[in-house]
N, C-alpha and C. Protein backbone atom coordinates (compact mmCIF):
# COMPACT_ATOMS: atom_id res chain seq x y z
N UNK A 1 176.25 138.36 129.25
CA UNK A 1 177.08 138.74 130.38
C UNK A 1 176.98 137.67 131.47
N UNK A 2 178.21 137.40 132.51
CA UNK A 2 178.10 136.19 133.14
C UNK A 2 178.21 136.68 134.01
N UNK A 3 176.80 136.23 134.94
CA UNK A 3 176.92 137.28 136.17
C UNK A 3 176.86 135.58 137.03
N UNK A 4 177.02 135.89 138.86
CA UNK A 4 176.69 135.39 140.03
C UNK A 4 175.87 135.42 140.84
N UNK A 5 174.70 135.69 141.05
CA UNK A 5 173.85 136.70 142.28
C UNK A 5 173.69 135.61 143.35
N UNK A 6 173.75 135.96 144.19
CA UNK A 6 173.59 135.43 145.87
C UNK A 6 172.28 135.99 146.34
N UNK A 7 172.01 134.83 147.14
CA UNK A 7 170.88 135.33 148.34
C UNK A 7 170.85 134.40 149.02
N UNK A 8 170.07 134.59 150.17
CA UNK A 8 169.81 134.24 151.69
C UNK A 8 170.25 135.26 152.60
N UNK A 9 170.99 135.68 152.66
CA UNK A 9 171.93 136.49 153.54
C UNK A 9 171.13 137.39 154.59
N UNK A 10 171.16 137.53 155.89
CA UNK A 10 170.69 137.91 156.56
C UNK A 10 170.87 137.87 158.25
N UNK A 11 169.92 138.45 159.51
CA UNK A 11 170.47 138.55 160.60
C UNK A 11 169.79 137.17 161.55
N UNK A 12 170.41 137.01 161.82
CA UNK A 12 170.08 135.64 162.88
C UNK A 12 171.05 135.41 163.86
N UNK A 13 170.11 134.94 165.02
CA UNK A 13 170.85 134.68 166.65
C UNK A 13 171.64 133.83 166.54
N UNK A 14 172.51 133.79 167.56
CA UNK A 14 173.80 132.76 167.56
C UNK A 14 173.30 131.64 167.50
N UNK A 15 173.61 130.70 166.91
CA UNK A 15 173.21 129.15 167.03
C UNK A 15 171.67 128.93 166.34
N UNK A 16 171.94 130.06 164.96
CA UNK A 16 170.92 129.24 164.41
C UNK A 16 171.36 129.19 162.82
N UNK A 17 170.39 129.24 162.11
CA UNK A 17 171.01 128.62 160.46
C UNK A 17 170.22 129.31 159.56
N UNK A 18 171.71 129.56 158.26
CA UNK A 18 171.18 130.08 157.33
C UNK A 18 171.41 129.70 156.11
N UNK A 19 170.87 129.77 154.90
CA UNK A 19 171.26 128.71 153.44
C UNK A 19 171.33 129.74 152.52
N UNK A 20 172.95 129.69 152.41
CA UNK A 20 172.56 131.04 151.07
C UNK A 20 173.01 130.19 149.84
N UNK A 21 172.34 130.80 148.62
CA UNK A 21 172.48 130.20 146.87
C UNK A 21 172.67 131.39 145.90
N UNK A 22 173.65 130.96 145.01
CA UNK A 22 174.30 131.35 144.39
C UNK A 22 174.34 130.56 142.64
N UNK A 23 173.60 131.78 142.39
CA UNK A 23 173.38 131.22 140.75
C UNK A 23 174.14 131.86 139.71
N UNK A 24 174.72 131.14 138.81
CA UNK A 24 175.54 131.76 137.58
C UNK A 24 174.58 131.70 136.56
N UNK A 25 174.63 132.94 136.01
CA UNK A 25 173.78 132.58 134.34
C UNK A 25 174.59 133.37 133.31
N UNK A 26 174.17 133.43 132.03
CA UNK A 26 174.71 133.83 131.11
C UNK A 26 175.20 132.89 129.95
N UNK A 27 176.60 133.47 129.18
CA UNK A 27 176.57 132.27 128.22
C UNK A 27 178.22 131.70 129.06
N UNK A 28 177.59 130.27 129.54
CA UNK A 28 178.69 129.77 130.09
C UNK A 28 178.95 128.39 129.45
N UNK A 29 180.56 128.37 129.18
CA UNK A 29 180.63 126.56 128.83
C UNK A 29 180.76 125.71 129.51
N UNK A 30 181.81 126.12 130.63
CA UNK A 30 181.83 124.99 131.92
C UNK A 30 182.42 125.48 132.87
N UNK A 31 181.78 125.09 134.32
CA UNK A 31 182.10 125.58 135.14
C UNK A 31 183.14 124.88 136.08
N UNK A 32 184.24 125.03 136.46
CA UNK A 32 185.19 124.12 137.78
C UNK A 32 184.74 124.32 139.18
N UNK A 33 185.54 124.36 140.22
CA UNK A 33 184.90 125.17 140.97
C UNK A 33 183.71 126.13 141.48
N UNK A 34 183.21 125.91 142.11
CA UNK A 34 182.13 126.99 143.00
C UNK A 34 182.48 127.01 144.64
N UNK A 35 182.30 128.39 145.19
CA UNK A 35 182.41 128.28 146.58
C UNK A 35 181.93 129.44 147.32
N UNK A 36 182.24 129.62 148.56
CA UNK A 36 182.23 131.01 149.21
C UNK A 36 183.37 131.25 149.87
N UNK A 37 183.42 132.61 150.12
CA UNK A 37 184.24 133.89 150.40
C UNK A 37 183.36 134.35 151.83
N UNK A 38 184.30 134.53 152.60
CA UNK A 38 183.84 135.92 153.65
C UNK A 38 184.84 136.83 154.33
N UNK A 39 184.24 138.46 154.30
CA UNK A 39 184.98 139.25 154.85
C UNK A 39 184.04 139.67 155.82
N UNK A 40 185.03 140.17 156.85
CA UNK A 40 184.39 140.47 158.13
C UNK A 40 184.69 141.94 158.28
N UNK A 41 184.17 142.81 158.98
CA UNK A 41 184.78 143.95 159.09
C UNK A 41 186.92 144.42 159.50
N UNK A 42 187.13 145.33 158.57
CA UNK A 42 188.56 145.23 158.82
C UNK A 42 189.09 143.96 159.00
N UNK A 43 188.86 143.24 158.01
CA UNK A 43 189.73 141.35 157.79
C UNK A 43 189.74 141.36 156.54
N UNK A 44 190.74 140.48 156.24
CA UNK A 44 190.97 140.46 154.89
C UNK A 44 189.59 139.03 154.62
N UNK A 45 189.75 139.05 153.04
CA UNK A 45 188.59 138.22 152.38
C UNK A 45 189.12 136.51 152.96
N UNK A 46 188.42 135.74 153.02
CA UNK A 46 189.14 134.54 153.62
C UNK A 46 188.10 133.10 152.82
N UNK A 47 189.04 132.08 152.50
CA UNK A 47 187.88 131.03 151.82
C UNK A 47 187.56 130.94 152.97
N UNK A 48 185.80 130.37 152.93
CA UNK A 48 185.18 129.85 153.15
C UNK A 48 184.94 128.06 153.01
N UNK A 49 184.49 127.95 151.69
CA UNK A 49 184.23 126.48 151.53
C UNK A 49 184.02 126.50 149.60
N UNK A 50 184.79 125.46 149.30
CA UNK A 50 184.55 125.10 147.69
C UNK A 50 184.02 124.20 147.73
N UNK A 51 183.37 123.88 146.50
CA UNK A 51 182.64 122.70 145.90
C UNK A 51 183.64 122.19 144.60
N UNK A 52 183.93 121.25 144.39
CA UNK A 52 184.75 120.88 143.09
C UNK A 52 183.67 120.66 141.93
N UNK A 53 183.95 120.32 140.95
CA UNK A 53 183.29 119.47 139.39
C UNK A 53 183.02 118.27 140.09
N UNK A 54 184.23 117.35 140.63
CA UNK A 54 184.25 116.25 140.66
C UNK A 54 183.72 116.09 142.11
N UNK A 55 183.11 116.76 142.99
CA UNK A 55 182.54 116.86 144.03
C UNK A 55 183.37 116.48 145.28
N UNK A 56 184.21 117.41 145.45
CA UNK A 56 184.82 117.23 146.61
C UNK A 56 185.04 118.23 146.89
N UNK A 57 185.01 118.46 148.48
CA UNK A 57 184.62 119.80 149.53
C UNK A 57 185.85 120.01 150.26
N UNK A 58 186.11 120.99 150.35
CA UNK A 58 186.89 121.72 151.13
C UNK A 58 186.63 122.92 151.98
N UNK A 59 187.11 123.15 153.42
CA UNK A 59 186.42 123.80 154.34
C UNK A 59 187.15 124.30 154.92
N UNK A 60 187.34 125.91 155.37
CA UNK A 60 188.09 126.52 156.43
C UNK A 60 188.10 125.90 157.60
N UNK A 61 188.90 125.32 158.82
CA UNK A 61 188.95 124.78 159.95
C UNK A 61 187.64 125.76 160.42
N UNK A 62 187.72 127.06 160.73
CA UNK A 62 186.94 127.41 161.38
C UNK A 62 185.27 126.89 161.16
N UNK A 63 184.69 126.42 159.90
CA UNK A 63 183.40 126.46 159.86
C UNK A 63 183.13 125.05 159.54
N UNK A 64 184.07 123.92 159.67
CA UNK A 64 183.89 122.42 159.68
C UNK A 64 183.22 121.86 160.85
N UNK A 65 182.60 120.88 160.08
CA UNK A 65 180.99 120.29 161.27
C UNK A 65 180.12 121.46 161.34
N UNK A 66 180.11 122.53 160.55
CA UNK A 66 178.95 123.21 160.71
C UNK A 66 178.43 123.91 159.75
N UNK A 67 179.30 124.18 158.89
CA UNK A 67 179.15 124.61 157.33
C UNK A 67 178.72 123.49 155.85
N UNK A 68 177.92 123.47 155.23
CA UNK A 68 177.71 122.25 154.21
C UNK A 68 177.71 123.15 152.61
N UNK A 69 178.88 122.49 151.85
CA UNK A 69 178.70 123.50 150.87
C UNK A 69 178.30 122.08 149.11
N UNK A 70 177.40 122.49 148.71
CA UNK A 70 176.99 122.14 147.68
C UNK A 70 176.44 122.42 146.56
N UNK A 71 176.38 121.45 145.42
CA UNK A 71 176.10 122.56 144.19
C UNK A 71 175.11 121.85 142.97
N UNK A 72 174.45 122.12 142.93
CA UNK A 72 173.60 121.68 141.41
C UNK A 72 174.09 122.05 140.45
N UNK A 73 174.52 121.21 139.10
CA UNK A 73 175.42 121.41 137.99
C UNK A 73 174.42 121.85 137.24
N UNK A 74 173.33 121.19 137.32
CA UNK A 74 172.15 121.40 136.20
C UNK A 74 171.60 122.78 136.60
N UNK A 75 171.65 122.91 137.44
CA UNK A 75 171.15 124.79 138.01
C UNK A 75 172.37 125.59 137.89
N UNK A 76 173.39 125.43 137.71
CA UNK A 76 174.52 126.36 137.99
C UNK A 76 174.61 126.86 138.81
N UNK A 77 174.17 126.33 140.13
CA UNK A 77 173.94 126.85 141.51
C UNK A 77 174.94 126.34 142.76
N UNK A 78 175.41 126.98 143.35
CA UNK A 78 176.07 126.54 144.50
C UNK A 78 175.62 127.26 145.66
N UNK A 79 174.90 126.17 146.87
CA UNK A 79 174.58 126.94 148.26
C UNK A 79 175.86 126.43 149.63
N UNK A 80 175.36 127.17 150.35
CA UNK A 80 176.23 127.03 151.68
C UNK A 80 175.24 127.15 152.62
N UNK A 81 174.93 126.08 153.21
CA UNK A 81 174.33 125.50 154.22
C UNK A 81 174.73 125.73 156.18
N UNK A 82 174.41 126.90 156.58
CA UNK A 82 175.36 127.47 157.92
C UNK A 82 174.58 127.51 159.06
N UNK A 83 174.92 126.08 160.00
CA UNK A 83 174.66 125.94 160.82
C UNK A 83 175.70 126.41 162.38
N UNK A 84 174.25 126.10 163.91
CA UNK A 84 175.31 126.94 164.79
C UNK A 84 176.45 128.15 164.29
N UNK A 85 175.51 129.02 164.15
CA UNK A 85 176.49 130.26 163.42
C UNK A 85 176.62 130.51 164.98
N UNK A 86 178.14 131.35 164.62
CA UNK A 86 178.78 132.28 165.79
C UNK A 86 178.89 133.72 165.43
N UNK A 87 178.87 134.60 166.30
CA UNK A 87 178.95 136.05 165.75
C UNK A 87 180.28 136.07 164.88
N UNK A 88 180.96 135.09 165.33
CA UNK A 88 182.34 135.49 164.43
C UNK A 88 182.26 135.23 163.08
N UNK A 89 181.18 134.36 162.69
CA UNK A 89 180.67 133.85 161.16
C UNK A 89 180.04 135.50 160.64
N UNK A 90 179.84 136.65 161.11
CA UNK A 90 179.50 137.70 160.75
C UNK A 90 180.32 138.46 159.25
N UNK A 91 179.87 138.47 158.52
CA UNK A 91 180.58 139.35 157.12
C UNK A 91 179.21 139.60 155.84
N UNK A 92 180.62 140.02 154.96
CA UNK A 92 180.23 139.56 153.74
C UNK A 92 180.25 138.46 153.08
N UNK A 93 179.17 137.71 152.44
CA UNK A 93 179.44 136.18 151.82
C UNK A 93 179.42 136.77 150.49
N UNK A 94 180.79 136.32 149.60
CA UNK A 94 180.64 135.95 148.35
C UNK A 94 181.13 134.53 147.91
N UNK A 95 179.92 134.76 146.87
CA UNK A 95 179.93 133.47 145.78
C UNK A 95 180.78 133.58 144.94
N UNK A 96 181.81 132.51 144.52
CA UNK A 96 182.98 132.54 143.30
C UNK A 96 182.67 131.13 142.39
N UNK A 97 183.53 131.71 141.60
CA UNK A 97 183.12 130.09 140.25
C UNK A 97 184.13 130.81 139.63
N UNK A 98 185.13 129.25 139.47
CA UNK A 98 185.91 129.38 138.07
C UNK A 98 185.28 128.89 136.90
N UNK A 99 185.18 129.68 135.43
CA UNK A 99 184.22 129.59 134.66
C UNK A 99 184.87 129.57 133.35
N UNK A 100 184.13 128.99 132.70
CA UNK A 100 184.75 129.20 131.01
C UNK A 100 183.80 129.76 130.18
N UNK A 101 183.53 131.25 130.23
CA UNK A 101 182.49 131.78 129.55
C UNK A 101 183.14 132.32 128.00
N UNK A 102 183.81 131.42 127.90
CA UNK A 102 184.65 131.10 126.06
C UNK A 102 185.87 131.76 125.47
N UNK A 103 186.24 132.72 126.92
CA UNK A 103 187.61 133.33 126.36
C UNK A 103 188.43 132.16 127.78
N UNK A 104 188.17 131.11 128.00
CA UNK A 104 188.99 130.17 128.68
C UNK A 104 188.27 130.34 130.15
N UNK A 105 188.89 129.27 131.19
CA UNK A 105 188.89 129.45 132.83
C UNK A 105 189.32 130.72 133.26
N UNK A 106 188.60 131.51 134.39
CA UNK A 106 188.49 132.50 134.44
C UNK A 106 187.54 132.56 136.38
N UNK A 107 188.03 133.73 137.10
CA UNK A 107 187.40 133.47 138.12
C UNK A 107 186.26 134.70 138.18
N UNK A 108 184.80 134.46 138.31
CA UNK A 108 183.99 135.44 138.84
C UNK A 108 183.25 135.45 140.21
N UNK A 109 182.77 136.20 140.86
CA UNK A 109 182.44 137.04 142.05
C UNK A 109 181.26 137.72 141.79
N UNK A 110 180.66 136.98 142.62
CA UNK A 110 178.90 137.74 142.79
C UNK A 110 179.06 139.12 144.14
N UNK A 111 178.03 139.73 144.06
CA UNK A 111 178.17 140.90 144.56
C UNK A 111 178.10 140.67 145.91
N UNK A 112 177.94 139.65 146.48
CA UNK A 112 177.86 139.77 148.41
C UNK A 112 176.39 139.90 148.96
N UNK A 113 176.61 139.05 149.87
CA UNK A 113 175.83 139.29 150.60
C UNK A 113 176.09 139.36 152.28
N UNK A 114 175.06 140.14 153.14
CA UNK A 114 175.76 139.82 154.26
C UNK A 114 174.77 139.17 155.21
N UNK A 115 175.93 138.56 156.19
CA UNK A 115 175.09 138.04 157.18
C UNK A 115 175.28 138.24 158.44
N UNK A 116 174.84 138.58 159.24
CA UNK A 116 175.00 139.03 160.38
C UNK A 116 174.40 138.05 161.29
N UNK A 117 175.54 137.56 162.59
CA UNK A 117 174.76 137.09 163.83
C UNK A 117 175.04 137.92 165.06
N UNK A 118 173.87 137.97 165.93
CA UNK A 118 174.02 138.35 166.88
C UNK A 118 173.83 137.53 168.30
N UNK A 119 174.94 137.97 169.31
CA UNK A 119 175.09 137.53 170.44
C UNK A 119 173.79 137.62 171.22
């Protein structure tokens, strides 16, 4: 079974930092993409930040210069690196990966985590 699990996730004051990681296991052949997701209360789900194969990043305006998203191929791991958080960085973080776990590319979703800042 090809699961995602996340962690780091947690409460911290405005303007400080948190590193969450996100591991795929199971029987996987190759992975494209990795990134994060966040929903905030009553908001819809919104990217966050991807990591490519070929290593190139992409970033919501809102969390550029302060968000760092990267990934170990050999771990199947992708973290997000979140600095100067704002309360508005407050949600759920999920981890996504487009995956080829042998019935083709395919997108999965780890269960969330949240993070909360406070003012």
């Amino acid at each position: 079974q090809v699961r995602l699990v996340e962690s780091g996730g947690g409460l911290v004051q405005a303007g400080g930092s948190l590193r969450l990681s996100c591991a795929a296991s199971g029987r996987i052949f190759s992975i494209n993409d990795m990134g994060w997701h966040r929903q905030a209360p009553e908001k819809k789900r919104e990217l966050v930040a991807v990591a490519t194969s070929d290593g190139d990043t992409n970033y919501a305006d809102s969390v550029k210069g302060r968000f760092t998203v990267s990934r170990d191929n050999a771990k199947k791991t992708v973290y997000l690196q979140m600095n100067s958080l704002k309360p508005e960085d407050t949600g759920v973080y999920y981890c996504n990966a487009v995956m080829d776990a042998g019935l083709g590319l395919d997108a999965y979703w780890g269960q969330g985590t949240q993070v909360t800042v406070s003012s």
